[in-house]
Structure formats: C-alpha cells, structure tokens
Protein backbone atom coordinates (compact mmCIF):
# COMPACT_ATOMS: atom_id res chain seq x y z
CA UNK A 1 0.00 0.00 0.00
CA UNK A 2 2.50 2.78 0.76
CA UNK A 3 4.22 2.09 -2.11
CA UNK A 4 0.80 2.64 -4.46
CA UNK A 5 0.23 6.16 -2.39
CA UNK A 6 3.92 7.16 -1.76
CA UNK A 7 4.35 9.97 -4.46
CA UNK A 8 1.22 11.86 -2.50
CA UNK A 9 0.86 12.66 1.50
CA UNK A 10 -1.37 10.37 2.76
CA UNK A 11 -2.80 8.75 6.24
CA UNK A 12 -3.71 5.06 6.75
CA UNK A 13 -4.29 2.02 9.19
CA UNK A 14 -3.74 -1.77 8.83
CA UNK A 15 -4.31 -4.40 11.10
CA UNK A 16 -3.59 -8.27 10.97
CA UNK A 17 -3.27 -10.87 14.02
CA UNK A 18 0.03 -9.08 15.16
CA UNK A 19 -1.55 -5.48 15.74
CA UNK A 20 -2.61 -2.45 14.54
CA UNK A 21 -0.61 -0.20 12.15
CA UNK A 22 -1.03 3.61 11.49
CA UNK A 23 0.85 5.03 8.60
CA UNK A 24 1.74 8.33 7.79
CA UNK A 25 3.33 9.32 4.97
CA UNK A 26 4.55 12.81 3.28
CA UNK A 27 4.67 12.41 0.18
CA UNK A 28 7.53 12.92 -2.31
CA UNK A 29 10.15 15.40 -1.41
CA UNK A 30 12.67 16.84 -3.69
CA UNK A 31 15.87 15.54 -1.83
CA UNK A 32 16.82 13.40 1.00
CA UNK A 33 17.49 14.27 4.71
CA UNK A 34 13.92 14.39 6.09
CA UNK A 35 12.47 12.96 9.21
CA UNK A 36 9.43 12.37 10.92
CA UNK A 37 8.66 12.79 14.84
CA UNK A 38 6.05 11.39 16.51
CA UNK A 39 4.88 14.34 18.77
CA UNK A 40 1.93 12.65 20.27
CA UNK A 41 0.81 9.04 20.15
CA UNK A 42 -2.23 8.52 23.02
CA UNK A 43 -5.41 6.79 23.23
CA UNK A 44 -8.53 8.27 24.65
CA UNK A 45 -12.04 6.66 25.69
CA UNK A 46 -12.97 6.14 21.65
CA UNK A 47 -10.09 6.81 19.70
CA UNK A 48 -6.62 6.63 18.90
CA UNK A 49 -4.93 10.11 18.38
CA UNK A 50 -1.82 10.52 16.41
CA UNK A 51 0.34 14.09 15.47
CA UNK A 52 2.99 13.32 13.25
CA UNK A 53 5.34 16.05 11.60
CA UNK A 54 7.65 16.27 8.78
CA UNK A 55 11.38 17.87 9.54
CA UNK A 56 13.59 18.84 6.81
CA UNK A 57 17.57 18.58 6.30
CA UNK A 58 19.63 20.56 8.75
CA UNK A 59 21.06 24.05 7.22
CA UNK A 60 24.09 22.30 5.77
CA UNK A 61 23.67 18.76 6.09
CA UNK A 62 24.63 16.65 2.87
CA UNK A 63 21.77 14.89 1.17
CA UNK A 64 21.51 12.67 -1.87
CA UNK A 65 19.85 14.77 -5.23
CA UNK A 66 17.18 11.90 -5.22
CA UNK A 67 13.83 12.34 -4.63
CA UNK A 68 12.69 10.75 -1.52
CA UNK A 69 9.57 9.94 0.26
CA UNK A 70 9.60 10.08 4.01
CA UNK A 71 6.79 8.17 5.64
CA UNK A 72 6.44 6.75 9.61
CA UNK A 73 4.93 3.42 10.27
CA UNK A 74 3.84 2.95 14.32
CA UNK A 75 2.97 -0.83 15.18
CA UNK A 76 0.63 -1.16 18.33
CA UNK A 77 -1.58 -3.39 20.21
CA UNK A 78 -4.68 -4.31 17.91
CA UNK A 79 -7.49 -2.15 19.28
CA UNK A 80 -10.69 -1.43 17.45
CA UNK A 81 -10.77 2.06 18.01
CA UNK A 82 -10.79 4.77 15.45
CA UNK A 83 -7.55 6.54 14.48
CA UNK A 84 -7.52 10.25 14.20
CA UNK A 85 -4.53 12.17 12.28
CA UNK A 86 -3.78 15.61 13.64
C-alpha cells in the first residue's frame, strides 16, 4: 500500500493478528534528509490520536539529489478504536 500512495501525502491504518498499524506518509520530497517525529501518540475513551510532523535537512547537512519519500509506520496493540490524524 505505501508504495501505491507514496508519491502523495497520505494517512492510513492496517491491522492483521500481530496489531494495529497507522501510517503516515509525506509524500515525495525533492531531496533526501527528512524525518518524521512522533509528537503525540495517546489513546482516549474512543479513539486513537496521532500528530505526526515532517522535519527537513539541517542548514548544511549533505543529502543525496534523489527524490525521496519520508513516511512513519507505528505498530501497536490491535485495538478497534478509530484513528484520528492531527
């Protein structure tokens, strides 16, 4: 799947018999050097809540003149309840 929606940002979930997986990718960047932080990752009474968010290359660092496409995948216990992407 993320390699069908990599080239545009986009948001999913998966789950199997090993858990529950939320996916959030960024779509494609012009160069490498990006990362993603998780800034919050909690679970209230009827959801799960996720904030993701994008950091480019340092001011000088060296990074490849490929395009890349930064995305986070977060592997938890399988739980029924809806995801919501801030």
């Amino acid at each position: 799947l993320v390699e069908e929606k990599k080239v545009a940002p986009f948001k999913l979930t998966y789950s199997n018999d090993q858990g529950l997986y939320i996916v959030v990718g960024y779509g494609e960047q012009a160069t490498g050097g990006y990362s993603i932080s998780v800034n919050e990752l909690y679970l209230t009474e009827n959801s799960i809540v996720i904030d993701t968010e994008l950091k480019g290359p340092e001011k000088g660092e060296t990074v490849g003149v490929e395009k890349s496409y930064p995305y986070i995948a977060v592997q938890t216990e399988y739980l029924e309840n809806p995801v919501i992407f801030q």
